[in-house]
Protein backbone atom coordinates (compact mmCIF):
# COMPACT_ATOMS: atom_id res chain seq x y z
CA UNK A 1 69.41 114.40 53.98
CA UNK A 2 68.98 110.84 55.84
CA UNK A 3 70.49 110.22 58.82
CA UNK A 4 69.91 106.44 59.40
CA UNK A 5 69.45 104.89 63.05
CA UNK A 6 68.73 101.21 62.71
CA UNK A 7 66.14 101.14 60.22
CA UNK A 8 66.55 99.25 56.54
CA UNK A 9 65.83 101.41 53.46
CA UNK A 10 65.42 99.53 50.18
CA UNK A 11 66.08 101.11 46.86
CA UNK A 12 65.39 100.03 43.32
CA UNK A 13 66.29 101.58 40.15
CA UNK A 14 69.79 102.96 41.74
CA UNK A 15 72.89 101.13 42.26
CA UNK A 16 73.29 101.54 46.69
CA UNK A 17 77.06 101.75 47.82
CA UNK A 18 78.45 101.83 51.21
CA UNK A 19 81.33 104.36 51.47
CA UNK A 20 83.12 104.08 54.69
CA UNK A 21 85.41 106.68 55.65
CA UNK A 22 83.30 109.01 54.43
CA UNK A 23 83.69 111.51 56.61
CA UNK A 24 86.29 113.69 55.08
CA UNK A 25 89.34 112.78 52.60
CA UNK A 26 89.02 110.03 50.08
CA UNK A 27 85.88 108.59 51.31
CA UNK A 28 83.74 112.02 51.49
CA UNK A 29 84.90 112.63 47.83
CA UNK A 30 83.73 109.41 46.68
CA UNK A 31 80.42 110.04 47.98
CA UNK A 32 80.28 113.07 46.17
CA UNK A 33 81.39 111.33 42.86
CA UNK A 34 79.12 108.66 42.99
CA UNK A 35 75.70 110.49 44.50
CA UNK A 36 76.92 112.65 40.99
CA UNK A 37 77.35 109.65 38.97
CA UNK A 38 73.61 108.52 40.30
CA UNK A 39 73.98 106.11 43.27
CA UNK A 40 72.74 105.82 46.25
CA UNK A 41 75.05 106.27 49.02
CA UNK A 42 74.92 105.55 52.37
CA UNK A 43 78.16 107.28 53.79
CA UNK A 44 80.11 105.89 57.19
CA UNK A 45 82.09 107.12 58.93
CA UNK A 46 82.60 107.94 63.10
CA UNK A 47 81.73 111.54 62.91
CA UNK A 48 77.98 112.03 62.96
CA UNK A 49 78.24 116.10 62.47
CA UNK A 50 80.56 115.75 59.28
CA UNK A 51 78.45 113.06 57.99
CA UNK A 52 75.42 115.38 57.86
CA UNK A 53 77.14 118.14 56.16
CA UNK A 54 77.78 116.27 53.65
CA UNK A 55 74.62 114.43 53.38
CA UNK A 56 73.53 118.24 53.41
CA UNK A 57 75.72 119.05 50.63
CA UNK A 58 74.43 115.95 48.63
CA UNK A 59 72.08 114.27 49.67
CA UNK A 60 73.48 110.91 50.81
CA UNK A 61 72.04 108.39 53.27
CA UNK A 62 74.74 108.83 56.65
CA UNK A 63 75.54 106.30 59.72
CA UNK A 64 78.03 106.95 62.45
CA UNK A 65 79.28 104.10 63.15
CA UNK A 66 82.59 101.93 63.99
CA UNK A 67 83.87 99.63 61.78
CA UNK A 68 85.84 98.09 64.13
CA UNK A 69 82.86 97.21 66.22
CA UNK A 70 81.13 94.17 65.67
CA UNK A 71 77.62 95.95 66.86
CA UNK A 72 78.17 98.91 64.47
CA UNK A 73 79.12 96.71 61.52
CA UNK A 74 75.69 95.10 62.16
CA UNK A 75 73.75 98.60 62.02
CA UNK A 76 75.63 99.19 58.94
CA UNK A 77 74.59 96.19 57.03
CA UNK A 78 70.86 96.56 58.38
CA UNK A 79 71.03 100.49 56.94
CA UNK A 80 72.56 99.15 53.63
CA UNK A 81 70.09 97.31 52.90
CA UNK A 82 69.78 95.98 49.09
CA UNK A 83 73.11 96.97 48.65
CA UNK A 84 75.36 96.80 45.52
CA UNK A 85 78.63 98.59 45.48
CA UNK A 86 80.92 98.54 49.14
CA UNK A 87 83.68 100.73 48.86
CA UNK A 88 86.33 99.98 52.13
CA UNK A 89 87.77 102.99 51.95
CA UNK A 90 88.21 103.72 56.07
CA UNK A 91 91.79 103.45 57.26
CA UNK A 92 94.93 105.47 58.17
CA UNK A 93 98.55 105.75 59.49
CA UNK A 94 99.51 106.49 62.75
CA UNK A 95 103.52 107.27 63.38
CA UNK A 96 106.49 107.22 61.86
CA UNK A 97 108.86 105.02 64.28
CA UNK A 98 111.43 102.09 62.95
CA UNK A 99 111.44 98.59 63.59
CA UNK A 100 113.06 99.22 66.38
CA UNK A 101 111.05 101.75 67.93
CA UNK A 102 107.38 100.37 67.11
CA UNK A 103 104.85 101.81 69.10
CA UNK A 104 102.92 98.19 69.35
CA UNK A 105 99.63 100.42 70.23
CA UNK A 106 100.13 102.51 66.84
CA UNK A 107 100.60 99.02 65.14
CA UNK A 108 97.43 97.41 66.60
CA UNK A 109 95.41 100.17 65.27
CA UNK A 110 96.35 100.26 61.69
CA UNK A 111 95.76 96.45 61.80
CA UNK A 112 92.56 96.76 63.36
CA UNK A 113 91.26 99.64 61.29
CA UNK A 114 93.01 99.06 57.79
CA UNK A 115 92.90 95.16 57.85
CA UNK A 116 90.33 93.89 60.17
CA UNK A 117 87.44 96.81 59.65
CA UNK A 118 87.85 95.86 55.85
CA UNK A 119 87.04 92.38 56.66
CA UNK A 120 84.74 93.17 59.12
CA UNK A 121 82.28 94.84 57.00
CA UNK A 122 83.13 92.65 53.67
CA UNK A 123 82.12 89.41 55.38
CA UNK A 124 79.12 90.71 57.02
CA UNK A 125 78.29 92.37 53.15
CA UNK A 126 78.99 89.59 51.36
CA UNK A 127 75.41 88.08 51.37
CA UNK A 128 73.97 91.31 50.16
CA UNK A 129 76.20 91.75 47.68
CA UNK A 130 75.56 88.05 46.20
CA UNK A 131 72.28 88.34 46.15
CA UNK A 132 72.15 91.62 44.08
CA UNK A 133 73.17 89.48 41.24
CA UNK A 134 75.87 92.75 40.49
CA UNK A 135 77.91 93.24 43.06
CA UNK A 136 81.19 95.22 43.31
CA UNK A 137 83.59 95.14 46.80
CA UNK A 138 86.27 98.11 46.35
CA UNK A 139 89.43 97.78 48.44
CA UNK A 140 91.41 101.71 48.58
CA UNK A 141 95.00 100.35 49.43
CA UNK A 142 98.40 102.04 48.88
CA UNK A 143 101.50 102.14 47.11
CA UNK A 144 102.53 101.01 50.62
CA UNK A 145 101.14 97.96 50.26
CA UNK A 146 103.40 97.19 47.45
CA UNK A 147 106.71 98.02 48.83
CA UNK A 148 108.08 99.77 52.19
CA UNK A 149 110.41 102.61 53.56
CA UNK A 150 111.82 103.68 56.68
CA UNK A 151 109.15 104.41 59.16
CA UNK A 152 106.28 102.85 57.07
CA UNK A 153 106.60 99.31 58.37
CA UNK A 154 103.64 99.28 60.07
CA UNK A 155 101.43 101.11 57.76
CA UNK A 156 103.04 99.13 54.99
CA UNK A 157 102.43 95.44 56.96
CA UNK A 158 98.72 96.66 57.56
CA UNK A 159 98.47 97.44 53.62
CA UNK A 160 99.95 94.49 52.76
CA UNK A 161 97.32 92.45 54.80
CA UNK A 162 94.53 94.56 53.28
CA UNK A 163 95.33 93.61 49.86
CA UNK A 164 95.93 90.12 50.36
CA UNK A 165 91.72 90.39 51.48
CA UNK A 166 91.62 91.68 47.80
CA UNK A 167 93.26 89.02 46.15
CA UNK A 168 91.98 86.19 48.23
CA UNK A 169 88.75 87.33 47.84
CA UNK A 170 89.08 87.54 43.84
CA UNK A 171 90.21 83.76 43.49
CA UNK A 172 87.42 83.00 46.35
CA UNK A 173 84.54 84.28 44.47
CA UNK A 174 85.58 83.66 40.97
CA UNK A 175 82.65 82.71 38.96
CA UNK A 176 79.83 84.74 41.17
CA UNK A 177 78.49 87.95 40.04
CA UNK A 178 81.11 90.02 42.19
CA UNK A 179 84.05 92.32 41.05
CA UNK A 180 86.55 92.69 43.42
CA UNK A 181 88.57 95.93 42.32
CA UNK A 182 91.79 97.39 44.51
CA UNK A 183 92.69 100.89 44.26
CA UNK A 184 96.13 101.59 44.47
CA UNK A 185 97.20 105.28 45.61
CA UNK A 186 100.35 107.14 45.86
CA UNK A 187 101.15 110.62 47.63
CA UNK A 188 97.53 112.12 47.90
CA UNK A 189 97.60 115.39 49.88
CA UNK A 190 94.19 115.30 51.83
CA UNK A 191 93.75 117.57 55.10
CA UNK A 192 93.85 114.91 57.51
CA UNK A 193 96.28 111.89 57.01
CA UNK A 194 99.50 112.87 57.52
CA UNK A 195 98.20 115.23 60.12
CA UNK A 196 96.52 112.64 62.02
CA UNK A 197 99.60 110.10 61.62
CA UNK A 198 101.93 112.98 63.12
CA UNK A 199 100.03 112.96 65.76
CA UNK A 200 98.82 116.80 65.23
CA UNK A 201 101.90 118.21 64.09
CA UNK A 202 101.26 120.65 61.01
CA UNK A 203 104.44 121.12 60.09
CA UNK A 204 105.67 117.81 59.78
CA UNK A 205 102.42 117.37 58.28
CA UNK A 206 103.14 119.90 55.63
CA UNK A 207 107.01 118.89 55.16
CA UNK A 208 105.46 115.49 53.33
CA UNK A 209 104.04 117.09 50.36
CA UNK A 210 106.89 120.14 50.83
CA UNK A 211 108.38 120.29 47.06
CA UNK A 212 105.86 118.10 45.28
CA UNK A 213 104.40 120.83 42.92
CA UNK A 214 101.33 118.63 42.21
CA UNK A 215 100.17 115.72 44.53
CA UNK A 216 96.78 113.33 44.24
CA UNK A 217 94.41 115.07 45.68
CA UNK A 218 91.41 112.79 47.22
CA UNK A 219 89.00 114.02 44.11
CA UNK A 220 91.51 112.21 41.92
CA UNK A 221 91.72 109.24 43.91
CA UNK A 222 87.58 109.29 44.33
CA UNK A 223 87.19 109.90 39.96
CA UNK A 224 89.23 106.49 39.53
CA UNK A 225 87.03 104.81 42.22
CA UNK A 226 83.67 105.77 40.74
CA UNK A 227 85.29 105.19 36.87
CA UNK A 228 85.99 101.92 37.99
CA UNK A 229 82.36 101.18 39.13
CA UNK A 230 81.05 102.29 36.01
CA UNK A 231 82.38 99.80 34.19
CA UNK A 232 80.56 97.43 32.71
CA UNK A 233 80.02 94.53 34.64
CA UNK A 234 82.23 91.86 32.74
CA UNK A 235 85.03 94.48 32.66
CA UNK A 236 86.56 94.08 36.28
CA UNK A 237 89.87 96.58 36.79
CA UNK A 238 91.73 94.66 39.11
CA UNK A 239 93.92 96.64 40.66
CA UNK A 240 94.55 100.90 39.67
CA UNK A 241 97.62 102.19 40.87
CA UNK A 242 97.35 106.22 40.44
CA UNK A 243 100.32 108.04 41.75
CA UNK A 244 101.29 111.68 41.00
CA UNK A 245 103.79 112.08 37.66
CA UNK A 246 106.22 113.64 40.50
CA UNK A 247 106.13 110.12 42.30
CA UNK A 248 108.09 107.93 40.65
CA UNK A 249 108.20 104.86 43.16
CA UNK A 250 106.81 104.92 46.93
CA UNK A 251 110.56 105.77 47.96
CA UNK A 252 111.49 108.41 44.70
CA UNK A 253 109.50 111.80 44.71
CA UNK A 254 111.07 115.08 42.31
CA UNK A 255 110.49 117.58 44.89
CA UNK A 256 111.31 121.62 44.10
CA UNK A 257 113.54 123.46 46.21
């Protein structure tokens, strides 16, 4: 295991990706998919001790760091180094409340996180990944992104915003060496984000998946993301929306009694 301070590795021979949100969820699954799939991965995320057990479990480059922090972003792009393959992956929901109701502090942080860390680290990437000569910039949205629902408007405006990066940033670098591919997820039952966006509440955190015999786990989610990368390079899969069969639309779910 690696655990990187300031210092620049260099790799050849192996595609390098940045994973952020690595720490547990989709991002800690993707690591594991594409340190199997024979990348390099240098896995962020804010949590220093889960970031070494899974650099202990396999063998991934790890950085705690912020990407909301201008400072952190830089020590991220100096421990990339000759990097290939970014996947923004670091995000989240916080609360439930309408319109009405908004919590402007919950609001602020989705932006910030979802929509302004994903620029963050893109823009300060972006020279890296030209240079490569193959580069790839993953963008893990949501079905939110593409529609709303009571209590979602603020996680739905912040998903919005973060694929609009995606698509602005395909028509921006057409004709250089960079894919630009936006994963599109429905109901994925990981342990932390509806827990987290409850505010701590298990059993409201447990009611969302209550019924759904079978929802995305974050090892489905992370398979599509590293299928995608494998790709050949001409072959760029724009956008992959992967819901569960039991979702039908972000607002239609067959639940069990």
């Amino acid at each position: 295991m690696n655990t990187i301070a300031n210092q620049s590795t260099k790799f050849t021979g192996r595609r390098r990706a940045v994973v952020t949100g690595a720490s547990s969820g989709i991002g800690a699954a993707t690591a594991r998919h594409l340190v199997a799939a024979g990348f390099s991965v240098l896995a962020v995320a804010r949590r220093r001790d889960r970031l070494e057990a899974l650099a202990a479990e396999i063998g991934c480059d790890v950085l705690a760091a912020d990407i909301t922090s201008d400072d952190d972003v830089a020590r991220i792009v100096e421990a990339a180094g000759e990097v290939q393959v970014l996947v923004n992956n670091a995000g989240g929901a916080r609360g439930t409340e309408t319109v009405a109701d908004a919590d402007l502090e919950k609001w602020s942080w989705m932006y910030e996180v979802n929509v302004l860390g994903t620029l963050r680290l893109t823009k300060a990437l972006l020279p890296a990944l030209r240079a490569s000569g193959r580069g790839d910039i993953v963008v893990v949205s949501s079905v939110a992104g593409q529609g709303t629902y009571e209590g979602g408007g603020g996680y739905a405006a912040a998903k919005h915003a973060e694929r609009v990066i995606a698509q602005t940033l395909r028509l921006e670098l057409n004709g250089e060496p960079i894919r630009v591919i936006e994963i599109v997820p429905g109901l994925v039952h990981t342990e932390e984000f509806s827990l987290r966006r409850l505010g701590g509440n298990q059993a409201a955190a447990d009611a969302v998946y209550a019924g759904v015999s079978e929802p995305l786990s974050a090892d489905d989610v992370a398979e599509c993301i590293a299928w995608t990368l494998n790709r050949p390079h001409h072959v760029n899969i724009d956008e992959l929306v992967v819901k569960p069969l039991a979702q039908a639309a972000i607002h239609k779910m067959h639940r069990t009694p």
